[in-house]
C-alpha atoms as a PDB file:
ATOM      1  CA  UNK A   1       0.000   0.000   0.000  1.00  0.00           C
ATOM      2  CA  UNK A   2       2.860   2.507   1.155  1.00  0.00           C
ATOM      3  CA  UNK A   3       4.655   1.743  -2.751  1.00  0.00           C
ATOM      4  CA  UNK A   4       1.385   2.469  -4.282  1.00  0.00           C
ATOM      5  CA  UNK A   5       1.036   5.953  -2.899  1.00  0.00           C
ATOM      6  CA  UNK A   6       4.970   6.731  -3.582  1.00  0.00           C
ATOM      7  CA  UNK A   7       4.344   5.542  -7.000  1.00  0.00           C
ATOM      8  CA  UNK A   8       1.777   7.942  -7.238  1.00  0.00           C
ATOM      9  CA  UNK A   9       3.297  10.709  -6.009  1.00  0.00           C
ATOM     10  CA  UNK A  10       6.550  10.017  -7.747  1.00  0.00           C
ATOM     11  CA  UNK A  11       4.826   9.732 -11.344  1.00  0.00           C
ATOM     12  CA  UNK A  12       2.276  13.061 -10.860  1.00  0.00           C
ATOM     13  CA  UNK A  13       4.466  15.606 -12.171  1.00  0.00           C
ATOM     14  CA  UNK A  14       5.147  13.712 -15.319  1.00  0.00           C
ATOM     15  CA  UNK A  15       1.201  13.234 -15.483  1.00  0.00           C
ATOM     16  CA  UNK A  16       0.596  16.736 -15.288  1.00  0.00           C
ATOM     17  CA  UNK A  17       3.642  17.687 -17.656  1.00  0.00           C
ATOM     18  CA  UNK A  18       2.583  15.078 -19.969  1.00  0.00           C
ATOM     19  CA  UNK A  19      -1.057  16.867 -19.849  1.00  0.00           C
ATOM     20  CA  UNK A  20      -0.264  20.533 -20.424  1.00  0.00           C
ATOM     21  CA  UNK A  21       2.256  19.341 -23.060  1.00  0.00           C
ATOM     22  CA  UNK A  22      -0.949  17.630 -24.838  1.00  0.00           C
ATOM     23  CA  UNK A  23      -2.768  20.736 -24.555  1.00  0.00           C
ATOM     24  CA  UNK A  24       0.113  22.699 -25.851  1.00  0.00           C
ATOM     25  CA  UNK A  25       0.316  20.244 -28.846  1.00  0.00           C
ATOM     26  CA  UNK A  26      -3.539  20.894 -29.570  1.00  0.00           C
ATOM     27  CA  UNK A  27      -3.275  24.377 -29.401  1.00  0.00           C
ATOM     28  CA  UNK A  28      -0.677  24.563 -31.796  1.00  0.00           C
ATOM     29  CA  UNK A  29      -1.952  22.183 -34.292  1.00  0.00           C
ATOM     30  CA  UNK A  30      -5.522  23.647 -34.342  1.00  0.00           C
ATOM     31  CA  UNK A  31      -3.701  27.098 -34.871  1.00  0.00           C
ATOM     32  CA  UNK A  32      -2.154  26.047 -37.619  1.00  0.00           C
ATOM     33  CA  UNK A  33      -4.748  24.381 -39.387  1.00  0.00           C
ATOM     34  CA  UNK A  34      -7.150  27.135 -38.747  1.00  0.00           C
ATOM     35  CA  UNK A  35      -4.821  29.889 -39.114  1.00  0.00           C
ATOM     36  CA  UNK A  36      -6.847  31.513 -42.141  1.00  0.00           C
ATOM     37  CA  UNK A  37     -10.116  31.807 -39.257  1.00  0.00           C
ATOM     38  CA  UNK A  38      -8.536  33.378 -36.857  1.00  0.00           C
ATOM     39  CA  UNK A  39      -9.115  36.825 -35.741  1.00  0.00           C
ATOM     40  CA  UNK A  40      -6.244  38.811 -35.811  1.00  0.00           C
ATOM     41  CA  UNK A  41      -5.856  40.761 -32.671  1.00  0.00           C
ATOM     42  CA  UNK A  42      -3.605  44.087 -33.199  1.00  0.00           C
ATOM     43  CA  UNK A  43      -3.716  47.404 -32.707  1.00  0.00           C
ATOM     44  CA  UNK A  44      -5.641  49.076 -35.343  1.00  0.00           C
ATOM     45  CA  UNK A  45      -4.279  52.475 -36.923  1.00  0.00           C
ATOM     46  CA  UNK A  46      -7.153  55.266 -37.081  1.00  0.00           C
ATOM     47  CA  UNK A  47      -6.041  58.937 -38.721  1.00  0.00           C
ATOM     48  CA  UNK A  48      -7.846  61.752 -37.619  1.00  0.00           C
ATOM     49  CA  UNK A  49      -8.122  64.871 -40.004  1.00  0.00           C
ATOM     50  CA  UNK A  50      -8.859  67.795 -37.712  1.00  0.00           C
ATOM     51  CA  UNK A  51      -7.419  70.984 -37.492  1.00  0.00           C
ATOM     52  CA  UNK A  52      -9.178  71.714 -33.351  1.00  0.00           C
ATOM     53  CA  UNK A  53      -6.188  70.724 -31.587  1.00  0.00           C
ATOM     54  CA  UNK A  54      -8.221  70.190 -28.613  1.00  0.00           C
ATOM     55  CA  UNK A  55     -10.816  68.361 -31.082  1.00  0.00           C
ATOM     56  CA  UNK A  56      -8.003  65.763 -31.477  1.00  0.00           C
ATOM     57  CA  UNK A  57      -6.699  65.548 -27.563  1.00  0.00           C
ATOM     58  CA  UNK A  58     -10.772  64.979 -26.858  1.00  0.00           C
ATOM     59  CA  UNK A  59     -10.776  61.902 -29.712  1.00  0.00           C
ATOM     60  CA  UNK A  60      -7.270  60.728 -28.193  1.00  0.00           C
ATOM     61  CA  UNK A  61      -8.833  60.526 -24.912  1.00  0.00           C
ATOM     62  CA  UNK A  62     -11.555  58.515 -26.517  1.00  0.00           C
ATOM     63  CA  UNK A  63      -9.698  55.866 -27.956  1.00  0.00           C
ATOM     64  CA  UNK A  64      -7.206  55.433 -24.768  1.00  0.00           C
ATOM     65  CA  UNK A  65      -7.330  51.908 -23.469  1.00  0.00           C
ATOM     66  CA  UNK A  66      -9.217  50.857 -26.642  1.00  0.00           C
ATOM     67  CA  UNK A  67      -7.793  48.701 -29.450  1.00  0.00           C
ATOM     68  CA  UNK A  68      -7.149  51.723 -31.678  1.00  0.00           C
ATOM     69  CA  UNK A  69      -4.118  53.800 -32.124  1.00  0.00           C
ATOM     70  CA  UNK A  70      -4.760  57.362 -33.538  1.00  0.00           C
ATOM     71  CA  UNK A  71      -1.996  59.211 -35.748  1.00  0.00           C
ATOM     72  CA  UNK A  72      -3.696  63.170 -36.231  1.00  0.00           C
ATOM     73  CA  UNK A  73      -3.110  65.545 -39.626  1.00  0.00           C
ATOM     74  CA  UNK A  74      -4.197  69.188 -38.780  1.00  0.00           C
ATOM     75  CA  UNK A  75      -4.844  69.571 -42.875  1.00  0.00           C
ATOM     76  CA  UNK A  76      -5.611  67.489 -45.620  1.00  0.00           C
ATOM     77  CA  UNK A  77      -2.187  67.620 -46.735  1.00  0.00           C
ATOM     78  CA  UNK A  78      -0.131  66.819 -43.498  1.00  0.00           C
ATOM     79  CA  UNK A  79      -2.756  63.388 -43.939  1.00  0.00           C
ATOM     80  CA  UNK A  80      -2.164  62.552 -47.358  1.00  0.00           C
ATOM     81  CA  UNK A  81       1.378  62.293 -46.186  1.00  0.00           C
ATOM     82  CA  UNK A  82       1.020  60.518 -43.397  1.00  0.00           C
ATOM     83  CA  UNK A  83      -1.382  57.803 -45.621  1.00  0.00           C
ATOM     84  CA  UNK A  84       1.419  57.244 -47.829  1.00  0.00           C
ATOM     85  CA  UNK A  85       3.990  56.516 -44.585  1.00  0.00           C
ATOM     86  CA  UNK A  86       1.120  53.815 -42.782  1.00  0.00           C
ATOM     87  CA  UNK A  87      -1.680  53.142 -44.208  1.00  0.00           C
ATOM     88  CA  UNK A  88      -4.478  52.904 -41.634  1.00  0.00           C
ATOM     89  CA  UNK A  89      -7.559  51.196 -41.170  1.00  0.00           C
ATOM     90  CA  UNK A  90     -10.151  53.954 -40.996  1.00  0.00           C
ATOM     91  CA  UNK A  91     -10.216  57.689 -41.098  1.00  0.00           C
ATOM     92  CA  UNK A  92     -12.040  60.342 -39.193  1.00  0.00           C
ATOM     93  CA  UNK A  93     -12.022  63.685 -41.263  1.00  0.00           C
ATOM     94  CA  UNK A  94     -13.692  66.875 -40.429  1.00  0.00           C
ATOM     95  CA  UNK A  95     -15.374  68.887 -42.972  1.00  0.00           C
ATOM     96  CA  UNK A  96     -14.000  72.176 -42.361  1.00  0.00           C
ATOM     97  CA  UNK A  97     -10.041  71.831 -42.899  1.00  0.00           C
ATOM     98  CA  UNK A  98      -7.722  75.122 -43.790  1.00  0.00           C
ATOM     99  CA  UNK A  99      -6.928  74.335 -47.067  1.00  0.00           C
ATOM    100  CA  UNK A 100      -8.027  71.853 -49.134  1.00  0.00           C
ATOM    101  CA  UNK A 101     -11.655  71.117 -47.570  1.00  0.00           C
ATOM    102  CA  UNK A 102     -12.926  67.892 -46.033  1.00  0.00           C
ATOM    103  CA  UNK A 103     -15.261  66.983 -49.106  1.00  0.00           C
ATOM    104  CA  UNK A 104     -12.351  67.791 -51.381  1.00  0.00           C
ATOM    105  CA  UNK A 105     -10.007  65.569 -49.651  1.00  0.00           C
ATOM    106  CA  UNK A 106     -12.026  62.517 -50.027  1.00  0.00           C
ATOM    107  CA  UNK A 107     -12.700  63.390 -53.716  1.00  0.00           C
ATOM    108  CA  UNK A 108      -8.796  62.815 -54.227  1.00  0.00           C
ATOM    109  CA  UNK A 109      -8.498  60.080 -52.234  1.00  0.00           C
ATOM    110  CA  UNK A 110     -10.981  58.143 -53.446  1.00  0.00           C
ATOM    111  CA  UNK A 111      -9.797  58.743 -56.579  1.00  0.00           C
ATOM    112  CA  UNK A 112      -6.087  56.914 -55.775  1.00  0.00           C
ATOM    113  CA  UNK A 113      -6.602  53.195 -56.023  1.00  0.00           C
ATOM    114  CA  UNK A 114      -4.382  52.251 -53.400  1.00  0.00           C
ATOM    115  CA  UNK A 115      -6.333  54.736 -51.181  1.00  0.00           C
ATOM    116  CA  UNK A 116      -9.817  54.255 -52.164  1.00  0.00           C
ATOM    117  CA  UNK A 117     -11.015  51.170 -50.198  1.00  0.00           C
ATOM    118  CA  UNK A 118     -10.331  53.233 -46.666  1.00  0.00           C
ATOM    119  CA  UNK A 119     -13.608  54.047 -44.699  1.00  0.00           C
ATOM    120  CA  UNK A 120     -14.551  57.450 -43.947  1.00  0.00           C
ATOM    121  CA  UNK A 121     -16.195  58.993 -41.485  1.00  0.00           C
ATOM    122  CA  UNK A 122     -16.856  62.525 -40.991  1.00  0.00           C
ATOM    123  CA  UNK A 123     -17.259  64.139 -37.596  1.00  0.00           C
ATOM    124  CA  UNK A 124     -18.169  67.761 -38.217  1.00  0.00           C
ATOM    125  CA  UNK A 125     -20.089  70.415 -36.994  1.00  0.00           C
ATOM    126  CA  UNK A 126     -21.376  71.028 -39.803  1.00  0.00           C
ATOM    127  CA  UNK A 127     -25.350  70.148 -39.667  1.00  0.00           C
ATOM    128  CA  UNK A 128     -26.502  71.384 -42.846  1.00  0.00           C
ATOM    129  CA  UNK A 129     -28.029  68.679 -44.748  1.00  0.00           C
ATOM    130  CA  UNK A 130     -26.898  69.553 -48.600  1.00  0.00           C
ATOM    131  CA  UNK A 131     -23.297  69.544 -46.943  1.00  0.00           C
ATOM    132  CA  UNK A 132     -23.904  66.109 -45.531  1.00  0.00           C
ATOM    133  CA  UNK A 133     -25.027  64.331 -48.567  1.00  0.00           C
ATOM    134  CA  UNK A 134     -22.401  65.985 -50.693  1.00  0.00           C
ATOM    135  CA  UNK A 135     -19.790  64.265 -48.282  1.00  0.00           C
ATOM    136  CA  UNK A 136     -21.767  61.163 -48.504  1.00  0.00           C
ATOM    137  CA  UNK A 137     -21.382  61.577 -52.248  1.00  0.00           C
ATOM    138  CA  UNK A 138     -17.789  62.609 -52.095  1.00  0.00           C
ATOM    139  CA  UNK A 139     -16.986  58.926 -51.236  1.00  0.00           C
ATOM    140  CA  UNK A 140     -17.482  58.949 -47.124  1.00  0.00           C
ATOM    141  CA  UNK A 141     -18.658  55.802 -45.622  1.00  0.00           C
ATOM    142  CA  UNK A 142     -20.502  58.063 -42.831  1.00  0.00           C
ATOM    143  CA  UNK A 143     -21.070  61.443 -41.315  1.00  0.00           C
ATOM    144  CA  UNK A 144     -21.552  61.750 -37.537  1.00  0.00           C
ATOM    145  CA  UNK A 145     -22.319  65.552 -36.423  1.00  0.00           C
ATOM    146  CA  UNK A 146     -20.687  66.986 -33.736  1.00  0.00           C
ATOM    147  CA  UNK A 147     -21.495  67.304 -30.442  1.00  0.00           C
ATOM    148  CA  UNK A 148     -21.288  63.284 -30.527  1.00  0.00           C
ATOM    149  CA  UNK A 149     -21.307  60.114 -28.361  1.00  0.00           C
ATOM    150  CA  UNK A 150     -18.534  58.442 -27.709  1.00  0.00           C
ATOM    151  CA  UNK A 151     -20.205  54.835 -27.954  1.00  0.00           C
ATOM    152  CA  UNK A 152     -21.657  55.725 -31.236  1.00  0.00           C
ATOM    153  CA  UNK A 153     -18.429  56.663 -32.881  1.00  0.00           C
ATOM    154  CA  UNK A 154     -17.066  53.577 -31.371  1.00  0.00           C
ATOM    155  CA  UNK A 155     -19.311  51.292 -32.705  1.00  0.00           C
ATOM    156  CA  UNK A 156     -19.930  53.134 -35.904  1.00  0.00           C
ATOM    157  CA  UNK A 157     -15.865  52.632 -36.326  1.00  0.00           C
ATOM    158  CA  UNK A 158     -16.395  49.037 -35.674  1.00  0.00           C
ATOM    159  CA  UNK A 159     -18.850  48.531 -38.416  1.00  0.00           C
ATOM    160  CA  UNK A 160     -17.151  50.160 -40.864  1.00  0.00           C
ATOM    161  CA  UNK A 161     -13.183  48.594 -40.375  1.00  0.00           C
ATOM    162  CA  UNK A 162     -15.367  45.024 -39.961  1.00  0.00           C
ATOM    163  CA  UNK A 163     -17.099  45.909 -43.502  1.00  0.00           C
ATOM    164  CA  UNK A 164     -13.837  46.708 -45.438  1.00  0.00           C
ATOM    165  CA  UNK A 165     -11.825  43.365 -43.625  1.00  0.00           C
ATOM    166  CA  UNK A 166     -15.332  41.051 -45.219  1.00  0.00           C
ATOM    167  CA  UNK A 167     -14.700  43.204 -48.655  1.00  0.00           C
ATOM    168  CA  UNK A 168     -11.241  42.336 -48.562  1.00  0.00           C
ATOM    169  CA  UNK A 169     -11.705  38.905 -48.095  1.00  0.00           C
ATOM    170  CA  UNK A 170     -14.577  38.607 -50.886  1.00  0.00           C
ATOM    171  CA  UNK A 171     -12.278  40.961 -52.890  1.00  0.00           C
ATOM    172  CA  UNK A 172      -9.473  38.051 -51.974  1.00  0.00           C
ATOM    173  CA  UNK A 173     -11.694  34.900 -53.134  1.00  0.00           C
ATOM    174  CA  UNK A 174     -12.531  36.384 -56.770  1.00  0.00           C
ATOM    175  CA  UNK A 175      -8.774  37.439 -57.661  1.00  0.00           C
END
């Protein structure tokens, strides 16, 4: 009875090595074999197009903690730049930019095919309603007026990077 129990005792450890090293080895092979399905979790690169400096610290504040990271342009030109250095995900774009004008800035980068398949969405204070269907019609994915909610922007940014990654992919399938 005594050499049972040291028996047991002596061969738990390799029980319990032999165990995690079994889940380790099915981890790792479903992984691999379902690497195409799984969700990529990174941090996702956001450029905001607003010349309100303290416009941008509020947005920063926003997206603190969250799985976004936010690069800023204060004009249309500083972002075009910055596009062509890291491409990002989504972009947030007022309508009133010194410069060359929110509507105008989406009408050229629409027009660049490498550019083109980036969502839009503009946050303005601009309320007028011919001003918000000519950004719609400029090529923006969405138009969100200021004052705004936070949870709304959030999940409207959501929607819109999760639209473009099932384009891609059904873009993907018919090359």
């Amino acid at each position: 009875m005594n050499l049972d129990c040291n028996l047991e005792l002596l061969f738990q450890p390799i029980i319990i090595f032999l165990a995690r090293y079994a889940i380790f080895l099915y981890i790792t092979y479903v992984n691999s074999v379902h690497s195409e399905y799984r969700i990529e979790r990174r941090i996702m690169q956001i450029l905001i197009v607003e010349d309100n400096s303290m416009q941008r610290k509020i947005l920063g504040r926003y997206f603190a903690g969250t799985e976004y990271q936010l690069f800023e342009a204060s004009t249309a030109e500083i972002a075009f730049s910055l596009i062509a250095e890291n491409m990002p995900e989504l972009i947030i774009a007022d309508i009133i930019l010194p410069g060359l004008d929110g509507v105008e800035f989406i009408k050229r980068l629409k027009a660049i095919p490498a550019y083109a398949q980036i969502p839009v969405i503009f946050l303005s204070s601009v309320s007028d309603y011919d001003i918000v269907v000519q950004a719609l019609n400029s090529g923006a994915n969405d138009y969100i007026t200021k004052p705004f909610n936070k949870e709304e922007l959030l999940a409207r940014i959501k929607l819109h990077i999760s639209l473009k990654k099932s384009q891609d992919i059904i873009r993907k399938q018919n090359e």
